[in-house]
N, C-alpha and C. Protein backbone atom coordinates (compact mmCIF):
# COMPACT_ATOMS: atom_id res chain seq x y z
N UNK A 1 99.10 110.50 82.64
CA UNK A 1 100.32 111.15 83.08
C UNK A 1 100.79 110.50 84.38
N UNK A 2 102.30 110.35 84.93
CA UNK A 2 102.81 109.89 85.68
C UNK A 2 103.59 111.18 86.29
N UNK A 3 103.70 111.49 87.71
CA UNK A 3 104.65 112.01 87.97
C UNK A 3 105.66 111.67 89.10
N UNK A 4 107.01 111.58 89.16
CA UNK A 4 107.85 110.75 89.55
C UNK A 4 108.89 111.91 90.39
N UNK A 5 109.15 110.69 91.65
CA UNK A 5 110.55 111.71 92.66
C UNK A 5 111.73 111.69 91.92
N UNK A 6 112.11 112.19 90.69
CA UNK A 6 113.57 111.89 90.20
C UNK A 6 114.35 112.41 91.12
N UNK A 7 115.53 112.00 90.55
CA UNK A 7 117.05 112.49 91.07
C UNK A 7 117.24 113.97 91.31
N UNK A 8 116.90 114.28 89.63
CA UNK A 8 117.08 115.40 89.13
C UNK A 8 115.89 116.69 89.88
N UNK A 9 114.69 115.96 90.32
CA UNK A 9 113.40 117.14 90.63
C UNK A 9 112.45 116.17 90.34
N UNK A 10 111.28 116.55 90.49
CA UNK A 10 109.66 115.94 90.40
C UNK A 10 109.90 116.05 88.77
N UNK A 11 109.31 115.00 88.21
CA UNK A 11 109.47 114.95 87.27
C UNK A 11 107.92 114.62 86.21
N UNK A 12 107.26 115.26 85.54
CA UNK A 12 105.88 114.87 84.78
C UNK A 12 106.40 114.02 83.62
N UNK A 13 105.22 112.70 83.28
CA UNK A 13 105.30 111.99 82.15
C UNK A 13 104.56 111.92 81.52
N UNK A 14 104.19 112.14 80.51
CA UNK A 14 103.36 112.11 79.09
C UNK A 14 103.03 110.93 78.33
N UNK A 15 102.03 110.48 77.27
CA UNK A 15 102.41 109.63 76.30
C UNK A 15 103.33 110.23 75.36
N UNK A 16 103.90 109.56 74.60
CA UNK A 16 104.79 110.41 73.81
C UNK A 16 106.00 110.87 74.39
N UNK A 17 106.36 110.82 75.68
CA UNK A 17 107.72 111.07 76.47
C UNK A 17 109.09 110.72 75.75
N UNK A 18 110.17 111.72 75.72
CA UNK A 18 111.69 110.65 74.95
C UNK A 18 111.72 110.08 76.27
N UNK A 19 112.14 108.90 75.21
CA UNK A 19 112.45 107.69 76.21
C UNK A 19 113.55 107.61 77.23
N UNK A 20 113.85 107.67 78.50
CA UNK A 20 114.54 108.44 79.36
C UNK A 20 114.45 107.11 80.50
N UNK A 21 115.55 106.89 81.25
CA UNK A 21 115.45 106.15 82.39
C UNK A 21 116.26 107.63 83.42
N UNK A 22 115.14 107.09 84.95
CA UNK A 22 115.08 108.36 85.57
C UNK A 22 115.57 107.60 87.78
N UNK A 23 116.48 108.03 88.22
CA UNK A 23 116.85 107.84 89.05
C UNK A 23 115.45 108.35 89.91
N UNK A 24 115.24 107.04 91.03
CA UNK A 24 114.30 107.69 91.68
C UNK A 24 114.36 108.34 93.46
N UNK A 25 114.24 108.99 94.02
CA UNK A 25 114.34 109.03 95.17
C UNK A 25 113.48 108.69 96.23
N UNK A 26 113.55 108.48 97.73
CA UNK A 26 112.05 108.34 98.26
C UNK A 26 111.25 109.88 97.43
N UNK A 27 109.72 109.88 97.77
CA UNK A 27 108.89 110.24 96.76
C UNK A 27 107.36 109.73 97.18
N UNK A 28 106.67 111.11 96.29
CA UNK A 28 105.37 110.48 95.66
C UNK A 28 105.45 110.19 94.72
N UNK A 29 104.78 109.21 94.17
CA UNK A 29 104.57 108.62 92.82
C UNK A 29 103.13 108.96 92.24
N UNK A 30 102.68 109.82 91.10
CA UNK A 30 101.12 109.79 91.13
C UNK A 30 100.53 109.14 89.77
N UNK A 31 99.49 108.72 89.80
CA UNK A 31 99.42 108.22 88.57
C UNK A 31 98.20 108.70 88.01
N UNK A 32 98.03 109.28 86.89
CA UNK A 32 96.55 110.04 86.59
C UNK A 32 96.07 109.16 85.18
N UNK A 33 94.84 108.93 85.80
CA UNK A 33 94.13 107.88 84.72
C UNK A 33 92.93 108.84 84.96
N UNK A 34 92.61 109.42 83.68
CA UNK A 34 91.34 110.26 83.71
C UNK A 34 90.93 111.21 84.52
N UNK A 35 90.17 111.05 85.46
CA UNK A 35 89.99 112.00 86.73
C UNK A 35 90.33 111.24 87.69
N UNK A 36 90.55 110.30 87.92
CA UNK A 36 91.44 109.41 89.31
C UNK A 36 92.69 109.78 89.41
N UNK A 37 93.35 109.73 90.48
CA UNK A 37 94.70 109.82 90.76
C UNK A 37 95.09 108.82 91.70
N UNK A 38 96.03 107.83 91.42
CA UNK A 38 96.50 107.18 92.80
C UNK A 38 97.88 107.89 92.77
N UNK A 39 97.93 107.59 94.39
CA UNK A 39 99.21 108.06 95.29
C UNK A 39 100.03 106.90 95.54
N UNK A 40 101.25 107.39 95.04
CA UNK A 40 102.67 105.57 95.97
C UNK A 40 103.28 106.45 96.55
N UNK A 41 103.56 106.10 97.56
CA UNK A 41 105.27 105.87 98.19
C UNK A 41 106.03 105.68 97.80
N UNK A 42 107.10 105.43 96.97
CA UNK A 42 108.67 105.02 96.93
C UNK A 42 109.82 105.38 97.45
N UNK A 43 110.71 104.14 98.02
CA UNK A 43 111.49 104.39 98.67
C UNK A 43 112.82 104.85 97.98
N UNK A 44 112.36 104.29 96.73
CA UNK A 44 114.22 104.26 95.68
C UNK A 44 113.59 103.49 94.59
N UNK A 45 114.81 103.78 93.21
CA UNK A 45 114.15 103.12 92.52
C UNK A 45 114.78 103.60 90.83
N UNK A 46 114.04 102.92 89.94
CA UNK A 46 114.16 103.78 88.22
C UNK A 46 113.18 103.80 87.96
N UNK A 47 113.07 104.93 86.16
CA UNK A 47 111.75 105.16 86.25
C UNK A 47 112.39 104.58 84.36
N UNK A 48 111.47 103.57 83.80
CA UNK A 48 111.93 103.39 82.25
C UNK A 48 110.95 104.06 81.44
N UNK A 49 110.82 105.34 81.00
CA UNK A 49 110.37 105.96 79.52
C UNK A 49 110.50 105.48 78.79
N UNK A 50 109.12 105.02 78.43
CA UNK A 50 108.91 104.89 76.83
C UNK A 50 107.87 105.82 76.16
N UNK A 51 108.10 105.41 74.89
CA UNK A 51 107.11 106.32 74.36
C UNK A 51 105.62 105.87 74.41
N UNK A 52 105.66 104.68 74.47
CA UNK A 52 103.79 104.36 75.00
C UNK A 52 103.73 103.48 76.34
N UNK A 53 104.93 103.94 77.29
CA UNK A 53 104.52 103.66 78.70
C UNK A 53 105.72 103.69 79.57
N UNK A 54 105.46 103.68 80.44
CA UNK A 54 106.27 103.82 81.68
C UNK A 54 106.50 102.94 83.05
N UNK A 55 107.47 102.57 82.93
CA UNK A 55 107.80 101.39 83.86
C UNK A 55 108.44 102.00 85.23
N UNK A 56 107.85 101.78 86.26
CA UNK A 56 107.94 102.40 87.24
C UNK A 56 108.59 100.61 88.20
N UNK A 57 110.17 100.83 88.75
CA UNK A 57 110.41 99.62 89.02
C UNK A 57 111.15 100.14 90.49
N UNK A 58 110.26 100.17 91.89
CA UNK A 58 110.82 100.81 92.75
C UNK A 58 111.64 99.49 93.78
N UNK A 59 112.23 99.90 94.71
CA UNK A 59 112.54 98.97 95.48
C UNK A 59 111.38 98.80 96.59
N UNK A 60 110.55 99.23 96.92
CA UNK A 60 109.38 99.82 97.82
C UNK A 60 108.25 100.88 97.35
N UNK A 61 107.27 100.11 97.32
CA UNK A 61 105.95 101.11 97.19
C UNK A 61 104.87 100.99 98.12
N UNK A 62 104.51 101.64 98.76
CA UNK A 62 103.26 102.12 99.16
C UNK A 62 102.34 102.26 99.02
N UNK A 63 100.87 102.44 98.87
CA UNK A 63 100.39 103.41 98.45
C UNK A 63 99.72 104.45 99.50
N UNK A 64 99.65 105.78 99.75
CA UNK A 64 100.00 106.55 100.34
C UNK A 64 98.45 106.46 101.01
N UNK A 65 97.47 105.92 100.65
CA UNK A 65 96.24 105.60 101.28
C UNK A 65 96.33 104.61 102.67
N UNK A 66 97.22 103.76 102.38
CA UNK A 66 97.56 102.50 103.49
C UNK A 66 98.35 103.16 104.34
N UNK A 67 99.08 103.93 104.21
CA UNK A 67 99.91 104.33 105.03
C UNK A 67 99.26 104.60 106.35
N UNK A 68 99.75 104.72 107.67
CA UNK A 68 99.48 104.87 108.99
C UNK A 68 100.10 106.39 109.47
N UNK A 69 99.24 107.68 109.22
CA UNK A 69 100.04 108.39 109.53
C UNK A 69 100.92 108.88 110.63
N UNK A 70 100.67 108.05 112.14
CA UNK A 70 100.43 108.33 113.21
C UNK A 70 102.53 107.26 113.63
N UNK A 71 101.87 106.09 112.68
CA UNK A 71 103.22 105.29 112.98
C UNK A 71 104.20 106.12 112.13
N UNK A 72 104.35 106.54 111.52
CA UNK A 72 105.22 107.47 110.61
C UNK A 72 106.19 108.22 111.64
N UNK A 73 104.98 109.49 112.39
CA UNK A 73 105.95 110.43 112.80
C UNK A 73 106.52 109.35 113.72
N UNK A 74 105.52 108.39 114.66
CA UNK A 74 106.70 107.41 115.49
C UNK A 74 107.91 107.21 115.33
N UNK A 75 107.74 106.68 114.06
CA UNK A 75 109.52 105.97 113.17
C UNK A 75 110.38 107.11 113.17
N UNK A 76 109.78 108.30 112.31
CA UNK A 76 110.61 109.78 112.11
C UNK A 76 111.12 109.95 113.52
N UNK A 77 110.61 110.24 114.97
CA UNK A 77 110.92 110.50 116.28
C UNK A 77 112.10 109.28 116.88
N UNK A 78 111.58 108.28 116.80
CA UNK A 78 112.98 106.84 116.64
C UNK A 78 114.22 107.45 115.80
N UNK A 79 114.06 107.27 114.77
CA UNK A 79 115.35 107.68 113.92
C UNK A 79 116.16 109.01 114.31
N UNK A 80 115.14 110.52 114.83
CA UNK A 80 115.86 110.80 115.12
C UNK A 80 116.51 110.58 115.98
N UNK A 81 116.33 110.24 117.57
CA UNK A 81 116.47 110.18 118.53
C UNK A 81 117.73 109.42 118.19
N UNK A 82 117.90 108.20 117.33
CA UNK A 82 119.21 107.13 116.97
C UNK A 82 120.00 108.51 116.48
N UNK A 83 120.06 109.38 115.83
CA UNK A 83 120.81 109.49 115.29
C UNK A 83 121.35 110.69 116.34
N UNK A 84 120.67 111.30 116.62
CA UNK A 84 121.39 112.58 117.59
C UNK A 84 121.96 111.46 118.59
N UNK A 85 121.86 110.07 119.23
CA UNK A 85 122.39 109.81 120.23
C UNK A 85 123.37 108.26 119.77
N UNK A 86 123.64 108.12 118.23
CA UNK A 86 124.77 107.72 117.96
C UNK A 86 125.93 107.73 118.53
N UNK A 87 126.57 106.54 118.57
CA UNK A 87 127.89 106.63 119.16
C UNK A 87 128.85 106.20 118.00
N UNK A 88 128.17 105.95 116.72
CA UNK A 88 129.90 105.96 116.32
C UNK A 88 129.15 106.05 114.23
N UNK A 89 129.88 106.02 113.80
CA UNK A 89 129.22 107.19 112.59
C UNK A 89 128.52 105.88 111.57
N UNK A 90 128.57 104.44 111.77
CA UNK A 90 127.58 103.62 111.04
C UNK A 90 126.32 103.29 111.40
N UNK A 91 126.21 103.74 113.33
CA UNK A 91 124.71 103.79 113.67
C UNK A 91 123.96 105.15 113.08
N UNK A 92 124.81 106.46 113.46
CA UNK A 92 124.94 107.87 112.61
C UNK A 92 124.37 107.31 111.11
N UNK A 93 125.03 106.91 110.39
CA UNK A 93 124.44 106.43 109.49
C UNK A 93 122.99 105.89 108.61
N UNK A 94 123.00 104.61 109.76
CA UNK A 94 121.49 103.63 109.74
C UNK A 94 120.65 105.01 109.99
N UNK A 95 120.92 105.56 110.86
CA UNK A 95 119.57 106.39 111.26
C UNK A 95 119.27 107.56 110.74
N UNK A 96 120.01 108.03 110.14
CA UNK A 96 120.12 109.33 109.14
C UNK A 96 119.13 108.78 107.84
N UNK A 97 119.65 107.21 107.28
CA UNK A 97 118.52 106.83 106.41
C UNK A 97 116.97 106.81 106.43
N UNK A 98 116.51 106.54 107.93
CA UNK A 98 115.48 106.54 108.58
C UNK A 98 115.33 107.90 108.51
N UNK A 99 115.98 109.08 108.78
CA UNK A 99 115.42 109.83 108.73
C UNK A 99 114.97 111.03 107.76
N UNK A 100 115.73 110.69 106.64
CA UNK A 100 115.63 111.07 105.24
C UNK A 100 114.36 109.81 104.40
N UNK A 101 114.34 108.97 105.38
CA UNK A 101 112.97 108.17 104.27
C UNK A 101 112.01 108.81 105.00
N UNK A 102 111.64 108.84 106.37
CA UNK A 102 110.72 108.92 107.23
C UNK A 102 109.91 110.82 106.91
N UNK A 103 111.27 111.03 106.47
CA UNK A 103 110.88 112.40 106.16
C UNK A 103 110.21 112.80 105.14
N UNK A 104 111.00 112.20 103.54
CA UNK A 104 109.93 112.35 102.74
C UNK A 104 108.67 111.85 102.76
N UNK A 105 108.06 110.60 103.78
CA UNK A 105 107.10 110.17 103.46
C UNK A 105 106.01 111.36 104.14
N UNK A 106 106.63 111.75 105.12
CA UNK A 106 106.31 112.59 105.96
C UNK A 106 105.28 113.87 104.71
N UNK A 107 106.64 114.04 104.37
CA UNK A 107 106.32 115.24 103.18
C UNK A 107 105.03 115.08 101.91
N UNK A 108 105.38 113.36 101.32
CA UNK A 108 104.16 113.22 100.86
C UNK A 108 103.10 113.00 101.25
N UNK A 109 102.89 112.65 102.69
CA UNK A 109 101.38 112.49 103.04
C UNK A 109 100.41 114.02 103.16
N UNK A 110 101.62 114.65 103.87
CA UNK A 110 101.47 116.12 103.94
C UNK A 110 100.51 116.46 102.31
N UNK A 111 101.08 116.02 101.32
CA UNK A 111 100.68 116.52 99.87
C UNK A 111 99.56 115.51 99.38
N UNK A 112 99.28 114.62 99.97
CA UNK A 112 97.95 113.58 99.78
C UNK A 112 97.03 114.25 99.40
């Protein structure tokens, strides 16, 4: 089983899934092979359903083990700081991204 940050909500995958391409958002990505589970990151991305597999094609992955939790909130505290002290609405911008990625990752480590 795969479960994926869609567009739509967290999304579970099966063998046997209809075949479905799935907008991805930042996210955990989990992947369950027996009693193991790995953890990703993704930043963005699609997800291609098939019926005997699943193509997971992100722009950025992680895996949520490597991650540094400590530099995280750093970045999250940067971004905000850019964005509450923006001066004009495309730095507003840049840093709002930072802080909507910084956040979910935030959120999935939280769920590690």
């Amino acid at each position: 089983m795969v479960v994926i940050p869609a567009a739509t909500g967290e999304m579970g995958i099966v063998p046997s899934h209809v075949p479905t391409v799935a907008q991805m958002i930042p996210g955990m990505v989990s992947v369950f092979t027996g009693e193991k589970v790995e953890k990703y990151f993704v930043s963005s991305g699609y997800t291609f359903i098939h019926p005997d597999r699943t193509d997971v094609c992100a722009a950025e992955a992680v895996k949520l083990d490597d991650v540094d939790v400590e530099a995280v909130k750093s970045q999250l505290a940067q971004c905000e700081s850019a964005m509450a002290g923006a001066s004009n609405e495309k730095d507003k911008a840049e840093a709002q991204i930072g802080v909507e990625l910084y956040s979910a990752l935030t959120s999935a480590l939280a769920r590690k």
